[in-house]
N, C-alpha and C. Protein backbone atom coordinates (compact mmCIF):
# COMPACT_ATOMS: atom_id res chain seq x y z
N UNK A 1 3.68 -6.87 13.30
CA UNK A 1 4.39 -6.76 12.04
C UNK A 1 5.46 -5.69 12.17
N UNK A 2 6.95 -5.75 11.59
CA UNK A 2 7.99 -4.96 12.07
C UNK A 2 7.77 -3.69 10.59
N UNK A 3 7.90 -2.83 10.95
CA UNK A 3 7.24 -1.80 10.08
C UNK A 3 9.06 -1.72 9.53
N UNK A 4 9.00 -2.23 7.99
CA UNK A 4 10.26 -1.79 7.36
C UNK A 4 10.10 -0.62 6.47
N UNK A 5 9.09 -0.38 6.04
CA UNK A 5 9.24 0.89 5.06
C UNK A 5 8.20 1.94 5.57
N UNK A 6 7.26 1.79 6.15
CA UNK A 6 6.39 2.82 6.81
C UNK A 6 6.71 3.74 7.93
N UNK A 7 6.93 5.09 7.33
CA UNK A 7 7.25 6.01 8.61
C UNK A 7 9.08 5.34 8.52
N UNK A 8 9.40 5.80 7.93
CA UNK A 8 10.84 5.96 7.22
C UNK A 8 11.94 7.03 6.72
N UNK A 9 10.61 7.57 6.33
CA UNK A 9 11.26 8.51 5.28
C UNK A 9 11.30 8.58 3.56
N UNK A 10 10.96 7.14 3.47
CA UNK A 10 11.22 6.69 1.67
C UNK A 10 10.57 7.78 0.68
N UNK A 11 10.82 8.10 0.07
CA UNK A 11 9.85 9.39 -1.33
C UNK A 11 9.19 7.79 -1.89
N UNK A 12 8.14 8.81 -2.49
CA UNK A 12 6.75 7.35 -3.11
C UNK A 12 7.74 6.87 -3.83
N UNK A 13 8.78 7.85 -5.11
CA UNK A 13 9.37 7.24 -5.90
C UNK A 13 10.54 5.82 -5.57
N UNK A 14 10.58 6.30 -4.68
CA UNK A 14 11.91 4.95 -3.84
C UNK A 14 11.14 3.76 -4.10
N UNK A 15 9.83 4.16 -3.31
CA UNK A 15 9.14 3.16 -3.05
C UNK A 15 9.07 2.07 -4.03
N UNK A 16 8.07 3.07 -5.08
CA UNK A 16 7.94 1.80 -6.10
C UNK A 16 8.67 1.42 -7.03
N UNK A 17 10.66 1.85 -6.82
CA UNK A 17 11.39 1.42 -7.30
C UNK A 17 11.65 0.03 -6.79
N UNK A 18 11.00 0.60 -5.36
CA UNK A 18 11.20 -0.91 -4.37
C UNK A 18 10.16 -1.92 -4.71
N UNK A 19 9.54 -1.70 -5.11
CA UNK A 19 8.08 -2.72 -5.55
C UNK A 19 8.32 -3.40 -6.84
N UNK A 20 8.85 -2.53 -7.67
CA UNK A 20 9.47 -2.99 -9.36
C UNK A 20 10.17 -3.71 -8.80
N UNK A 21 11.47 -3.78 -8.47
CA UNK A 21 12.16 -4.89 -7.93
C UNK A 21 12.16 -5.97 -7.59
N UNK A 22 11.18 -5.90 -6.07
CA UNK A 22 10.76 -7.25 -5.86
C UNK A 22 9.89 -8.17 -6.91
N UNK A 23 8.77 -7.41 -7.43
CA UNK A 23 8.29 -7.87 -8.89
C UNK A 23 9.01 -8.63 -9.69
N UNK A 24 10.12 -7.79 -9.68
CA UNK A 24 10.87 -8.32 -11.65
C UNK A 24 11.57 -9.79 -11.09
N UNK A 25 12.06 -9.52 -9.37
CA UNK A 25 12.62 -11.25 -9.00
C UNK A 25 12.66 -12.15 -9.14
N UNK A 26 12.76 -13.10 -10.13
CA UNK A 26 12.41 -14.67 -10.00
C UNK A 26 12.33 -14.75 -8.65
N UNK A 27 13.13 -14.88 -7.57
CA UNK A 27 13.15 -15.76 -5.94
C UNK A 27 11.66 -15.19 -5.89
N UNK A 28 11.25 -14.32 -6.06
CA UNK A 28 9.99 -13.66 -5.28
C UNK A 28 8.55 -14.28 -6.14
N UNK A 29 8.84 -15.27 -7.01
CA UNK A 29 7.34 -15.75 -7.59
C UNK A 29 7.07 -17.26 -7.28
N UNK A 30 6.02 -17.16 -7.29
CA UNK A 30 5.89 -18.92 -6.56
C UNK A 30 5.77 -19.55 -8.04
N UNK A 31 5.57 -20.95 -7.61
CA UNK A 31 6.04 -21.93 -8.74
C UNK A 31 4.91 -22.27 -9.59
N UNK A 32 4.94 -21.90 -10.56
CA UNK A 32 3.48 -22.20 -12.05
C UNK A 32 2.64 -23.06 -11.30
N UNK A 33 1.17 -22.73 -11.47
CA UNK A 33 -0.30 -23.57 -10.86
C UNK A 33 -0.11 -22.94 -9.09
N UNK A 34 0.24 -22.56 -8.14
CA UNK A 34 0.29 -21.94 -7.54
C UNK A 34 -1.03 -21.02 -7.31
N UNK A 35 -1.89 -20.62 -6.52
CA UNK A 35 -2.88 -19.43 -6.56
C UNK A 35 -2.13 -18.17 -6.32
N UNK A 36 -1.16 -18.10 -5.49
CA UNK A 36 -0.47 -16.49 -5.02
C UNK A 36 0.48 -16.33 -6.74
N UNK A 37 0.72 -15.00 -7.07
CA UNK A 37 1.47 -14.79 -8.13
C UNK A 37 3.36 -15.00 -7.27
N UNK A 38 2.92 -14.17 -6.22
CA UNK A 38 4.55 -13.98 -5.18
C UNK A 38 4.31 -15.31 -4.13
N UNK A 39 5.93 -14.84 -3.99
CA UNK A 39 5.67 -15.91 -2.23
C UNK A 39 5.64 -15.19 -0.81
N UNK A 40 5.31 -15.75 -0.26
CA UNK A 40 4.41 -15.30 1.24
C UNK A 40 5.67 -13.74 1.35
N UNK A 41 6.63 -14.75 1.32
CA UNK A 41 7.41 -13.01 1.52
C UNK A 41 7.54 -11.58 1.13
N UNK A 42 7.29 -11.79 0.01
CA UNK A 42 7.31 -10.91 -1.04
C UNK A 42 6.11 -10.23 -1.02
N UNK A 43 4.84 -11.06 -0.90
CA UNK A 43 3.62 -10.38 -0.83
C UNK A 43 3.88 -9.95 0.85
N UNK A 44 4.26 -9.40 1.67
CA UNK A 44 4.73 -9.00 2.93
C UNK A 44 4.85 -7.56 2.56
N UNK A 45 5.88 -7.79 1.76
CA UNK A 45 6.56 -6.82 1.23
C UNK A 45 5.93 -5.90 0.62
N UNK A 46 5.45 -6.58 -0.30
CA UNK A 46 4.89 -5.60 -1.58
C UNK A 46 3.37 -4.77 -0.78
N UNK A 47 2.90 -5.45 0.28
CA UNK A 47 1.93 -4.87 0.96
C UNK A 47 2.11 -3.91 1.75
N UNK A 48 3.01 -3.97 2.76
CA UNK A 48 3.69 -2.96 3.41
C UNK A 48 4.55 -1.44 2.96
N UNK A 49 4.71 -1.82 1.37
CA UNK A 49 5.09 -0.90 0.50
C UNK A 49 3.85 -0.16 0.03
N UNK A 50 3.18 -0.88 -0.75
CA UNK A 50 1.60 0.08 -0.50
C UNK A 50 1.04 0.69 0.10
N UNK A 51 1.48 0.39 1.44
CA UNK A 51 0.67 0.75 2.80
C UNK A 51 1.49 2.50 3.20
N UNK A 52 2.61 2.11 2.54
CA UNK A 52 3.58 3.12 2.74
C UNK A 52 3.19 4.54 1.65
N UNK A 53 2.99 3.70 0.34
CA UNK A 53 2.93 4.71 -0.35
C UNK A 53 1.48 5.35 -0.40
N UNK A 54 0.45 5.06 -0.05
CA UNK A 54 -0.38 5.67 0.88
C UNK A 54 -0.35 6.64 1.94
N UNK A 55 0.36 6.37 3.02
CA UNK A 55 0.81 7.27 3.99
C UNK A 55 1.91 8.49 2.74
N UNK A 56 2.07 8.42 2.32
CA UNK A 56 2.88 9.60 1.79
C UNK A 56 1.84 10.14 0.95
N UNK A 57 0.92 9.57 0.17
CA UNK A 57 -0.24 10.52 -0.14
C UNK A 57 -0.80 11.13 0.45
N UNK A 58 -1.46 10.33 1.53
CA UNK A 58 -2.19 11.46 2.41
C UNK A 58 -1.09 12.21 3.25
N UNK A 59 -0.16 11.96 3.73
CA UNK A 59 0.92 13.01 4.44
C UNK A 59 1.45 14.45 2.84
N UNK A 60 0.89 14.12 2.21
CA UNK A 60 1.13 15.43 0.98
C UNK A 60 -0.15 15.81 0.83
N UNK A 61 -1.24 15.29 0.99
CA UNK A 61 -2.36 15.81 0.63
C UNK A 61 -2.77 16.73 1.67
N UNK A 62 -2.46 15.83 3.13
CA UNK A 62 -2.36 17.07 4.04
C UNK A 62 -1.78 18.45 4.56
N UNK A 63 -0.73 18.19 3.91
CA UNK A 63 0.18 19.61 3.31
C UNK A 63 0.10 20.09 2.64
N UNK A 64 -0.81 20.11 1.37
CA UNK A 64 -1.48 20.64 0.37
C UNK A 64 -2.74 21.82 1.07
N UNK A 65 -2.99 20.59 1.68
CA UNK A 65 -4.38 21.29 1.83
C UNK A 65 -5.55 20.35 1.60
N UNK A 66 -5.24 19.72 0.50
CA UNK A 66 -6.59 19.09 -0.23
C UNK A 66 -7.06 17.57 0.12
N UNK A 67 -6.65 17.32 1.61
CA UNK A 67 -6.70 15.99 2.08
C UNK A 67 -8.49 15.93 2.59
N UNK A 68 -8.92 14.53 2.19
CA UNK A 68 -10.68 14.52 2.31
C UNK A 68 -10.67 13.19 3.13
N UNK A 69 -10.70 12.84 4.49
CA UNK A 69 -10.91 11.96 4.78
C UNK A 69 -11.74 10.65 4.17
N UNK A 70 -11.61 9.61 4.05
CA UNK A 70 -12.56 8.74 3.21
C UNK A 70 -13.23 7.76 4.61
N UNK A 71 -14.36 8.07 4.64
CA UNK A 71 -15.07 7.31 6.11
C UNK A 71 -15.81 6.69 5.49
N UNK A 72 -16.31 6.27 4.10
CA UNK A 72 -17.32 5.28 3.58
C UNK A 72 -18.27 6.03 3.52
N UNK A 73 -19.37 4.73 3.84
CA UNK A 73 -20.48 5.28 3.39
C UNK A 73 -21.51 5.91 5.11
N UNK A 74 -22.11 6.79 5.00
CA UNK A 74 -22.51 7.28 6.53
C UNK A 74 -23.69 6.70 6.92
N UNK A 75 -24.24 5.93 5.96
CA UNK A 75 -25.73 5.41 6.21
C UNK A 75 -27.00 6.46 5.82
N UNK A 76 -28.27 6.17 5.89
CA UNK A 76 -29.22 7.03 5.93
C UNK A 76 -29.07 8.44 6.59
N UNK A 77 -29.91 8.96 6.15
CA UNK A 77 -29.65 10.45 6.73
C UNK A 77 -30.89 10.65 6.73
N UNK A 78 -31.92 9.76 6.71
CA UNK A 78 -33.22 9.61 7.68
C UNK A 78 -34.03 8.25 8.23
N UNK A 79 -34.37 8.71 9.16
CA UNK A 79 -35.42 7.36 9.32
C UNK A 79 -36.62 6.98 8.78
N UNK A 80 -36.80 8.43 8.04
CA UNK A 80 -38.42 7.90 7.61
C UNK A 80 -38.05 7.14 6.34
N UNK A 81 -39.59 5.85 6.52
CA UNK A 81 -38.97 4.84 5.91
C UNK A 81 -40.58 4.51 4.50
């Protein structure tokens, strides 16, 4: 996948000026009765923009300070059963 907005540079705010956009598009919605709301492209898009504005959370959270890795869940923390 060709990384267009990740590791860029964009501020979150760009971002989801960029996401409103593609949103508000007619070209970018598929046609009534359809299951996807967008078309294949757009949902490309709009995913890779998420993905982005993520990386700029945690790239601020880690400059904060207050970044908490999220690893799930760790499992038991015993065997006795």
């Amino acid at each position: 996948m060709k990384l267009r907005y990740r590791n860029k540079g964009f501020t979150t705010e760009q971002l989801l000026e960029m996401s409103a956009k593609i949103e508000s598009d007619p070209k970018s919605w598929n046609r009534p009765g359809s299951l996807s709301i967008y078309t294949k492209e757009a949902t490309k898009h709009l995913d890779e923009i998420a993905l982005a504005i993520v990386d700029n959370t945690i790239a601020r959270q880690k400059a904060s300070g207050t970044f908490v890795p999220a690893d799930g869940y760790s499992g038991r923390q015993t065997n006795r059963r």
